[in-house]
Protein backbone atom coordinates (compact mmCIF):
# COMPACT_ATOMS: atom_id res chain seq x y z
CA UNK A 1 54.70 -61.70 -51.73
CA UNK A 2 52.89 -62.70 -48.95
CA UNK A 3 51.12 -60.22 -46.24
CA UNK A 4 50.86 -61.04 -42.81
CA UNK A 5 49.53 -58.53 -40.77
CA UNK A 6 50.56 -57.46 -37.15
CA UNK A 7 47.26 -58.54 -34.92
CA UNK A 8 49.06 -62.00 -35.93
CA UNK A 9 52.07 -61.63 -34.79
CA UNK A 10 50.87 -59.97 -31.26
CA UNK A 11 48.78 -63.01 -30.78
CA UNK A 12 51.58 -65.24 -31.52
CA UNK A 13 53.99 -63.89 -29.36
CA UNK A 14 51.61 -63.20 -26.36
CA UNK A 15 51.11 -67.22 -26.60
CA UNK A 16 54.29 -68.23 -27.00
CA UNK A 17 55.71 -65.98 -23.69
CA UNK A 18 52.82 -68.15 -21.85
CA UNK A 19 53.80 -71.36 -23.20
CA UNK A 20 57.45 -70.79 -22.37
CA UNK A 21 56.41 -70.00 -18.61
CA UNK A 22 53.81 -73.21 -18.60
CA UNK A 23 55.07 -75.84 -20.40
CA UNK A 24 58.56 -77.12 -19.90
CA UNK A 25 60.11 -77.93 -23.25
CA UNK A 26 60.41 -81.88 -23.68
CA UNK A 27 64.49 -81.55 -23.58
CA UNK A 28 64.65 -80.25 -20.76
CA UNK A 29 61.93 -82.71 -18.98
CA UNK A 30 63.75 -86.17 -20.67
CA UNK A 31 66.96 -84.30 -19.59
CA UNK A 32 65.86 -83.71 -15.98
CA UNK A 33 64.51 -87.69 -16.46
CA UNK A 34 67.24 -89.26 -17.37
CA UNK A 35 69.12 -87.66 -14.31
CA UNK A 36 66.80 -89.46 -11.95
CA UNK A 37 67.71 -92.41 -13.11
CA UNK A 38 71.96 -92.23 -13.10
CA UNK A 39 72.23 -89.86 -10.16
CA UNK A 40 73.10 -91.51 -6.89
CA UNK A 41 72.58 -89.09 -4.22
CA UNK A 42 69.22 -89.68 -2.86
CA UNK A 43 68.78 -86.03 -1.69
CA UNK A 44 69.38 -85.67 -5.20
CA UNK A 45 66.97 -87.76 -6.49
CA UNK A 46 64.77 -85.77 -4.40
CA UNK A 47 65.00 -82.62 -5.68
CA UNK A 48 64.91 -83.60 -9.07
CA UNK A 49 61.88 -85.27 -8.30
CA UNK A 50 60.36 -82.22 -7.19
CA UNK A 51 61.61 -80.19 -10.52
CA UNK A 52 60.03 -82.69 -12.38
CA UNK A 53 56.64 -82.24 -10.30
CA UNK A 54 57.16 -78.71 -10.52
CA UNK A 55 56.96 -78.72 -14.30
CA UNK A 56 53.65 -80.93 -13.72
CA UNK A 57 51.98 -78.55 -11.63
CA UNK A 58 52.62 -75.58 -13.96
CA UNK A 59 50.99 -76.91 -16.95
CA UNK A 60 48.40 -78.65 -15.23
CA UNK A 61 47.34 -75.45 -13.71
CA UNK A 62 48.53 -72.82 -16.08
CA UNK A 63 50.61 -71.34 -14.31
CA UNK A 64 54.46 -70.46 -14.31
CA UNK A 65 57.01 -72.43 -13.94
CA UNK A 66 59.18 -70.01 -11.81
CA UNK A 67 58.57 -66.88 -10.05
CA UNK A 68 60.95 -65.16 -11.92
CA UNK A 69 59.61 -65.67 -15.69
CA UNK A 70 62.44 -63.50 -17.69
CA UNK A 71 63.14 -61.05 -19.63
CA UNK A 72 61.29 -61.60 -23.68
CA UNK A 73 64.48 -62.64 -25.81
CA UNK A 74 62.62 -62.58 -29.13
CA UNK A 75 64.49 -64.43 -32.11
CA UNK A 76 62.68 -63.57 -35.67
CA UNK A 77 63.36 -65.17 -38.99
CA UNK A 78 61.68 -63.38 -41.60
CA UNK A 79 61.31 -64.60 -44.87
CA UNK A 80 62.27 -61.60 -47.55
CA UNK A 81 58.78 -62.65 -49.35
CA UNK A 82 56.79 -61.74 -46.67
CA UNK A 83 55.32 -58.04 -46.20
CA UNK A 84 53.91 -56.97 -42.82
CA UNK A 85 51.31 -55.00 -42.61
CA UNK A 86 49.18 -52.38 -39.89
CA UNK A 87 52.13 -51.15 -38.27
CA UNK A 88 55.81 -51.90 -37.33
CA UNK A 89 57.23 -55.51 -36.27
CA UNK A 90 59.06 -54.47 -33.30
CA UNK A 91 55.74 -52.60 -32.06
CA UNK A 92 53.81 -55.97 -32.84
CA UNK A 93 56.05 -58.12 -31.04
CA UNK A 94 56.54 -55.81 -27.66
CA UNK A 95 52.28 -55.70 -27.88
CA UNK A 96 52.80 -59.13 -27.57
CA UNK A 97 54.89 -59.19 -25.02
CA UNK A 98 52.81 -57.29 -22.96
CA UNK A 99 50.01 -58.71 -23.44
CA UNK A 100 51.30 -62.30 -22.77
CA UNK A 101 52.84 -61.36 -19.51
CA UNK A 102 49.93 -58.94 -17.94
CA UNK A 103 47.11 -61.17 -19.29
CA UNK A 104 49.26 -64.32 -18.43
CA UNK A 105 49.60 -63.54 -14.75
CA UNK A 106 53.33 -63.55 -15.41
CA UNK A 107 55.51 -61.40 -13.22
CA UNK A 108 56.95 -58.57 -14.94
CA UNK A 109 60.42 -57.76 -14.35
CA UNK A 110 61.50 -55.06 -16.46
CA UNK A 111 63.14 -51.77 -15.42
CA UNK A 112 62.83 -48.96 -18.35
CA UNK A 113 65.92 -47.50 -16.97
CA UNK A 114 69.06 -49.91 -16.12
CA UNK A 115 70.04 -46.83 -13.13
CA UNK A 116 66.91 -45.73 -12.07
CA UNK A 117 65.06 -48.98 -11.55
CA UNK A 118 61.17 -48.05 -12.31
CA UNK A 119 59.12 -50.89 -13.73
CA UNK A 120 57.47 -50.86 -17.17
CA UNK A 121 55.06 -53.22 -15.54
CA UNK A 122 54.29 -55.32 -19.08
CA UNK A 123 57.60 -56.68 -19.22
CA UNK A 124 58.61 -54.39 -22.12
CA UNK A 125 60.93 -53.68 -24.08
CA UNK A 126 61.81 -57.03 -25.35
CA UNK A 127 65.23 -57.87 -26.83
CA UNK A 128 64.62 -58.56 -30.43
CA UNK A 129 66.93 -60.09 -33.03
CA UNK A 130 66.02 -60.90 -36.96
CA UNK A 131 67.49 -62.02 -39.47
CA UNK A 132 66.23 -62.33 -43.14
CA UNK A 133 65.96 -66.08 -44.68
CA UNK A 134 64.77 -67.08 -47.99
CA UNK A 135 60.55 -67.59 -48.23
CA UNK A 136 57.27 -65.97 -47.09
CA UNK A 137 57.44 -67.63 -43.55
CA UNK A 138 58.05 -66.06 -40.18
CA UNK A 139 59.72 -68.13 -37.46
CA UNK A 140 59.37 -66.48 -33.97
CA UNK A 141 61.10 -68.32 -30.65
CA UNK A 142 60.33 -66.57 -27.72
CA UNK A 143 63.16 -67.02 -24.51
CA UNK A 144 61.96 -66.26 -21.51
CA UNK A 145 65.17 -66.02 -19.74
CA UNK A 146 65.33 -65.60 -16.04
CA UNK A 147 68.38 -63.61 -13.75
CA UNK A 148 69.60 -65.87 -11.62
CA UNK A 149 71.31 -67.77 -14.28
CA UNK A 150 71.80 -64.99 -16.56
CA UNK A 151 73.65 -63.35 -13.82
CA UNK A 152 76.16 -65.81 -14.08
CA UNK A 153 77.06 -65.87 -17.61
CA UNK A 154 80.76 -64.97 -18.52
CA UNK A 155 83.00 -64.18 -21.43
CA UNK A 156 86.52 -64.71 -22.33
CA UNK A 157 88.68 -62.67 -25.27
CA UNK A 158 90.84 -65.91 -25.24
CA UNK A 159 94.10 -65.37 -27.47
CA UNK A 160 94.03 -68.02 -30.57
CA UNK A 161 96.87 -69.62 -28.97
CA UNK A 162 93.82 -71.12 -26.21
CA UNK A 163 93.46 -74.78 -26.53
CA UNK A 164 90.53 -76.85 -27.06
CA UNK A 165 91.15 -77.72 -23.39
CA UNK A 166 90.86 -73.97 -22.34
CA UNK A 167 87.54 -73.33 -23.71
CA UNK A 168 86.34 -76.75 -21.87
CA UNK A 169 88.46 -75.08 -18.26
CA UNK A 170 86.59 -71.89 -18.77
CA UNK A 171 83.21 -73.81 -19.06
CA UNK A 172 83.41 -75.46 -15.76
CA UNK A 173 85.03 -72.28 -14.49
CA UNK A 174 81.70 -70.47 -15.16
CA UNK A 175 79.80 -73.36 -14.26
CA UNK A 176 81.50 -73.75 -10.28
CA UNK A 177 81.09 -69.50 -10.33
CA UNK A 178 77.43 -70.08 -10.90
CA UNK A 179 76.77 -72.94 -8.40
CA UNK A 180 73.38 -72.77 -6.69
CA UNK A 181 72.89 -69.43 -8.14
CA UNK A 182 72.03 -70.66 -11.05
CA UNK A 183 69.27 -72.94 -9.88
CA UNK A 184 71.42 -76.21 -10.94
CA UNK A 185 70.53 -78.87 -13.12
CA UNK A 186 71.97 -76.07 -15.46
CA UNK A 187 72.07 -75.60 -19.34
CA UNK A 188 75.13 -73.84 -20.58
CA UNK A 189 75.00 -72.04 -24.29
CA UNK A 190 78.29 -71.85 -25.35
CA UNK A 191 79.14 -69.26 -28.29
CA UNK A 192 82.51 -69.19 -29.63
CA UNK A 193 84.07 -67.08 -32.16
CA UNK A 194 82.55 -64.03 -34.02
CA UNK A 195 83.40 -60.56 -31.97
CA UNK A 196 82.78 -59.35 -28.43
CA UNK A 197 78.81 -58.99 -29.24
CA UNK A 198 78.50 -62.02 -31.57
CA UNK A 199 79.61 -65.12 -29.87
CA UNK A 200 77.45 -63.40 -26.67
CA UNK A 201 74.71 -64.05 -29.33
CA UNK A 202 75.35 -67.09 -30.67
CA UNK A 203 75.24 -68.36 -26.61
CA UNK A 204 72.28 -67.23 -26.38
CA UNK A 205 71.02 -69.35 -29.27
CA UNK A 206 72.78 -72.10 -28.25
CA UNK A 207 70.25 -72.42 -25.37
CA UNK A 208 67.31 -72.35 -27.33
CA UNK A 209 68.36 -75.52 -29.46
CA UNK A 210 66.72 -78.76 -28.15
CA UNK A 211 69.28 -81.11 -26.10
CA UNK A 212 68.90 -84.30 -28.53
CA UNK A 213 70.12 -82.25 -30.77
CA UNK A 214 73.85 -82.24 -31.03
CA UNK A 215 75.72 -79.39 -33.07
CA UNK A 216 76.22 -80.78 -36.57
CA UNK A 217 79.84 -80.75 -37.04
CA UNK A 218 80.94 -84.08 -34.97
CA UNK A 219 84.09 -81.96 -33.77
CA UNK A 220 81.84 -79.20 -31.50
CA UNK A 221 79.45 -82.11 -30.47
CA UNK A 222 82.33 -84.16 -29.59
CA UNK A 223 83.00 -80.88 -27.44
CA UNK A 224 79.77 -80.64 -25.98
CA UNK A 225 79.97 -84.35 -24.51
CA UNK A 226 83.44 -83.09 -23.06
CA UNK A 227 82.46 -80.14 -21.34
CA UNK A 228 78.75 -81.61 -20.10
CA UNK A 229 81.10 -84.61 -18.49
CA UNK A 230 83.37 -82.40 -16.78
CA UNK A 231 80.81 -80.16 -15.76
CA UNK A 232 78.92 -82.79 -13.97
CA UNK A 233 81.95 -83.67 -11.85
CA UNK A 234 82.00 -80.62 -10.47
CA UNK A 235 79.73 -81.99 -7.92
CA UNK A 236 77.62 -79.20 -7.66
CA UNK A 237 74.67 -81.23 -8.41
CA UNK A 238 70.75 -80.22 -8.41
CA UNK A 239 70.37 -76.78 -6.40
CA UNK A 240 73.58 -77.08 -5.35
CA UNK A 241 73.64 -80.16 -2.92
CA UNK A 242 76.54 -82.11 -4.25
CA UNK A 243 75.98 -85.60 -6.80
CA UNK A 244 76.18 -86.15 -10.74
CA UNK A 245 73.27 -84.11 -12.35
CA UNK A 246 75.34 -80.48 -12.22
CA UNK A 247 73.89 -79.90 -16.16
CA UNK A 248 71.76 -81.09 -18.05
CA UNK A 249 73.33 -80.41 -21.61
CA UNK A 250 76.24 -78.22 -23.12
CA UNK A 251 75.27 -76.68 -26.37
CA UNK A 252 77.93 -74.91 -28.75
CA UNK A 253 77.33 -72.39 -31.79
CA UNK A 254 80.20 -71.18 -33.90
CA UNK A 255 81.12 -68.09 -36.07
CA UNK A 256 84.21 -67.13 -37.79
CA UNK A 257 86.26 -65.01 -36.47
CA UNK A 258 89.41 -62.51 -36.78
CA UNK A 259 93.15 -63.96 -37.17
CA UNK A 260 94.03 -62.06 -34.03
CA UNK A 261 91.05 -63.05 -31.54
CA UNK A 262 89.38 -66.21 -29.74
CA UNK A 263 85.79 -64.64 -28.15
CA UNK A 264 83.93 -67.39 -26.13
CA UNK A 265 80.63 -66.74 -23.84
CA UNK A 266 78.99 -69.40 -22.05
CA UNK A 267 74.87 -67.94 -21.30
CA UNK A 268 74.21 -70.11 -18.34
CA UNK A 269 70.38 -71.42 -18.23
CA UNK A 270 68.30 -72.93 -15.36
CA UNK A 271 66.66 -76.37 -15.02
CA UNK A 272 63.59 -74.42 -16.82
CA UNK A 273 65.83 -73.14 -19.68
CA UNK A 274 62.41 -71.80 -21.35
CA UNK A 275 61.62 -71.60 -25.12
CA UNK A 276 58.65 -71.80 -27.57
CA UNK A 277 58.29 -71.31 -31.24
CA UNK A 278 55.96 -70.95 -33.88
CA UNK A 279 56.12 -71.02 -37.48
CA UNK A 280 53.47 -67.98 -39.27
C-alpha cells in the first residue's frame, strides 16, 4: 500500500489547470500546422496563423490561452493500492482547483447555483470522475473546457436500426449547428453507446485523447477519418470564414450498450481543446 497524501494532489492539480490554460497540447498545435499547409483560403491561412501565434504568446508569457478558461473536468485513475491521506480526494482536488485558477490569474467562471447565477469566484466545484485501476499510481487529466463549444454539444437516442452513415450525418449535423460558435478549427469527441449519461462521458474523454492517436479498433478509426473528411467540407472553416480546416480531428470512444438503444453524443471542443496530465 502506498500513501500519498493530499498537499500532493492540490499541488498537482493547481499546475495542471495552469498548464492546460498556457500551453497548447502538441496535437492540437501539429493539428492546427498541418492545416496551414493544405488549406487554400488565404483569409484562412490567416487566421490560423494567428491561432498558432496565439498559442505562442500564451506560453511565452504565462498567460491563458483564451479568455474563457473552462470549467475543471477532472478525470482520476486511482490505483486500489494507493491510500490517501490528510483529508478527502474530492476536497484535495477542488483546493486545487482553486488555487490554480485564483493564483493562476485564470478567469473563474463558475456559478454555485445553475438558476441563480452567483459566482464561486475559484472556479469551484469541479466535475470529478474516478475510476479504480490496478497499482499504487494516480493518473489525474485536468480539462479545462470552455462554453462556447460546450454549448454546442448534442445527443441522439438513435434506434439500433441507425446506420453507420447516420452517426457520421449527425456529426456534421452538430458540427454546421456549432459553426463559428464554436471557435472553429473544432475537435469533436464522439461517444457512442453505453446509456443516456455514459456515451455523454465517454465524449468527453474522447477529447482528451491526443489526435495521432487513432481509436484502436481499425473499424471506429476508419470512422473517425470519415466523419473528420466530411466535416471539413462543410466549409465552415477557421472561425467560421469558409475553406478546408472546419476540424481538426474526430475522436470516437465506445461502450456496450442495451439490445433496444443506439446513444451517441458528440462534445464539441475549440481550436484550444485543453488538457494536461500527470502521473503521482
Amino acid at each position: 500500500m502506498r500513501e500519498i497524501f493530499v498537499s500532493e494532489i492540490i499541488d498537482t492539480v493547481e499546475k495542471l489547470c495552469m498548464d492546460a490554460n498556457y500551453y497548447l497540447n502538441k496535437d492540437i498545435r501539429d493539428a492546427l500546422e498541418k492545416s496551414l499547409v493544405t488549406e487554400e483560403s488565404e483569409i484562412c491561412r490567416a487566421v490560423l496563423k494567428e491561432l498558432v501565434e496565439n498559442a505562442n504568446v500564451a506560453s511565452n508569457l504565462q498567460v491563458p490561452m483564451c479568455q474563457d478558461t473552462g470549467m475543471a473536468v477532472v478525470f482520476a485513475e486511482i490505483g486500489q493500492d494507493v491510500h490517501i491521506t490528510g483529508g478527502l480526494f474530492n476536497d484535495a482536488v477542488n483546493k486545487g482547483v482553486a488555487k490554480g485558477y485564483t493564483e493562476g490569474l485564470l478567469r473563474c467562471s463558475v456559478v454555485a447555483d445553475p438558476l441563480r447565477r452567483v459566482n464561486t469566484n475559484d472556479n469551484t466545484p469541479a466535475i470529478i470522475h474516478t475510476t479504480l485501476v490496478e497499482g499504487d499510481r494516480i493518473k489525474l487529466t485536468v480539462a479545462t473546457k470552455g462554453f462556447g463549444s460546450e454549448n454546442m454539444s448534442r445527443i441522439r437516442m438513435f434506434t439500433p436500426a441507425a446506420k453507420y452513415e447516420d452517426i457520421i450525418s449527425f456529426i456534421c449535423e452538430t458540427a454546421k449547428l456549432a459553426e463559428s460558435n464554436a471557435c472553429p478549427p473544432m475537435v469533436l469527441g464522439v461517444g457512442i453507446g453505453g446509456d443516456f449519461e455514459m456515451c455523454a462521458l465517454l465524449a468527453k474523454k474522447a477529447l482528451c485523447r491526443p489526435l495521432d492517436i487513432p481509436n484502436s479498433d481499425p473499424f471506429y478509426a476508419k470512422m473517425e477519418n470519415d466523419a473528420l473528411e466530411a466535416v471539413n467540407k462543410l466549409d465552415i472553416g477557421p472561425q467560421g470564414f469558409g475553406g478546408k480546416s472546419t476540424a481538426l480531428g474526430v475522436s470516437i470512444e465506445v461502450f456496450p450498450t442495451h439490445i433496444a438503444g443506439l446513444p451517441v453524443a458528440v462534445n464539441v471542443g475549440c481550436h484550444v481543446t485543453r488538457h494536461a496530465s500527470c502521473i503521482l
